[in-house]
Protein backbone atom coordinates (compact mmCIF):
# COMPACT_ATOMS: atom_id res chain seq x y z
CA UNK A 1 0.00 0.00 0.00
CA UNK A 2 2.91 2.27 0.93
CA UNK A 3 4.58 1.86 -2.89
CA UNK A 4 1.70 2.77 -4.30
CA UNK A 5 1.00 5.61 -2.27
CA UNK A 6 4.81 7.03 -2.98
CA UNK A 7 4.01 6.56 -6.89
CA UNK A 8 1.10 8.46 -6.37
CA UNK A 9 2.97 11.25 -5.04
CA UNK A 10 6.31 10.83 -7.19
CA UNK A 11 3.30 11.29 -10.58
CA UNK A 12 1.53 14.26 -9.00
CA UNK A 13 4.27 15.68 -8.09
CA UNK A 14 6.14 15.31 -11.44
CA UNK A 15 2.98 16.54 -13.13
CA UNK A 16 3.18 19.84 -10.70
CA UNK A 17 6.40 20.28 -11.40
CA UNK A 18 5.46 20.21 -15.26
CA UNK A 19 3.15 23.07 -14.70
CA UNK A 20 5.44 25.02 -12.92
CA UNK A 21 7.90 24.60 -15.89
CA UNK A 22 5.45 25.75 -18.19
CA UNK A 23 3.91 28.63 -16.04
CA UNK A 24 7.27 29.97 -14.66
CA UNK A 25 8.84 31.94 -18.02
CA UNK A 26 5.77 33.94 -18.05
CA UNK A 27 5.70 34.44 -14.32
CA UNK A 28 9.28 35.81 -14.21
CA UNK A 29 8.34 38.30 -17.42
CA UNK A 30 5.25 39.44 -15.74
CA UNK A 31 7.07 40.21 -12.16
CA UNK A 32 10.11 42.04 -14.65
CA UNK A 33 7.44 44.22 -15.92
CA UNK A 34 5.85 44.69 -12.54
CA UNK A 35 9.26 46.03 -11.51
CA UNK A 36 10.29 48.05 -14.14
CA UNK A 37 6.70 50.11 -13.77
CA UNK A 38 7.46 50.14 -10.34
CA UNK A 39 10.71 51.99 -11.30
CA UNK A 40 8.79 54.21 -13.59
CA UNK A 41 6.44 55.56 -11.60
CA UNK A 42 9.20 55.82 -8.16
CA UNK A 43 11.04 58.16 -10.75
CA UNK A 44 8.27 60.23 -11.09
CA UNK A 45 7.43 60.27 -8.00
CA UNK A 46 10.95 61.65 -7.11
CA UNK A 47 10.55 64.31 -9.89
CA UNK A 48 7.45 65.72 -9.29
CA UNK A 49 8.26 65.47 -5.24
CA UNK A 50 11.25 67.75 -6.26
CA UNK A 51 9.06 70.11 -8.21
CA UNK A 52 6.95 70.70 -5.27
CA UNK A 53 9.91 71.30 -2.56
């Protein structure tokens, strides 16, 4: 019962892992254009903050 318990996991956690694969380029572009807006808009935060001192 045990063996087929750790197949069970070893095969759902190999098809996880297969979805993270796939899922993981576009994670890592969306969270490089999260931060570079980020950037953006703390530049312009800094320039307008400077306009207003």
């Amino acid at each position: 019962m045990e063996k087929k318990s750790n197949k069970s996991l070893k095969e759902r956690l190999a098809v996880a892992n297969q979805k993270i694969d796939v899922q993981l380029p576009d994670l890592w572009l969306q969270a490089e254009q999260n931060l570079e807006k980020l950037e953006e808009d703390y530049h312009k935060n800094q320039i307008n903050k400077g306009i207003r001192d």
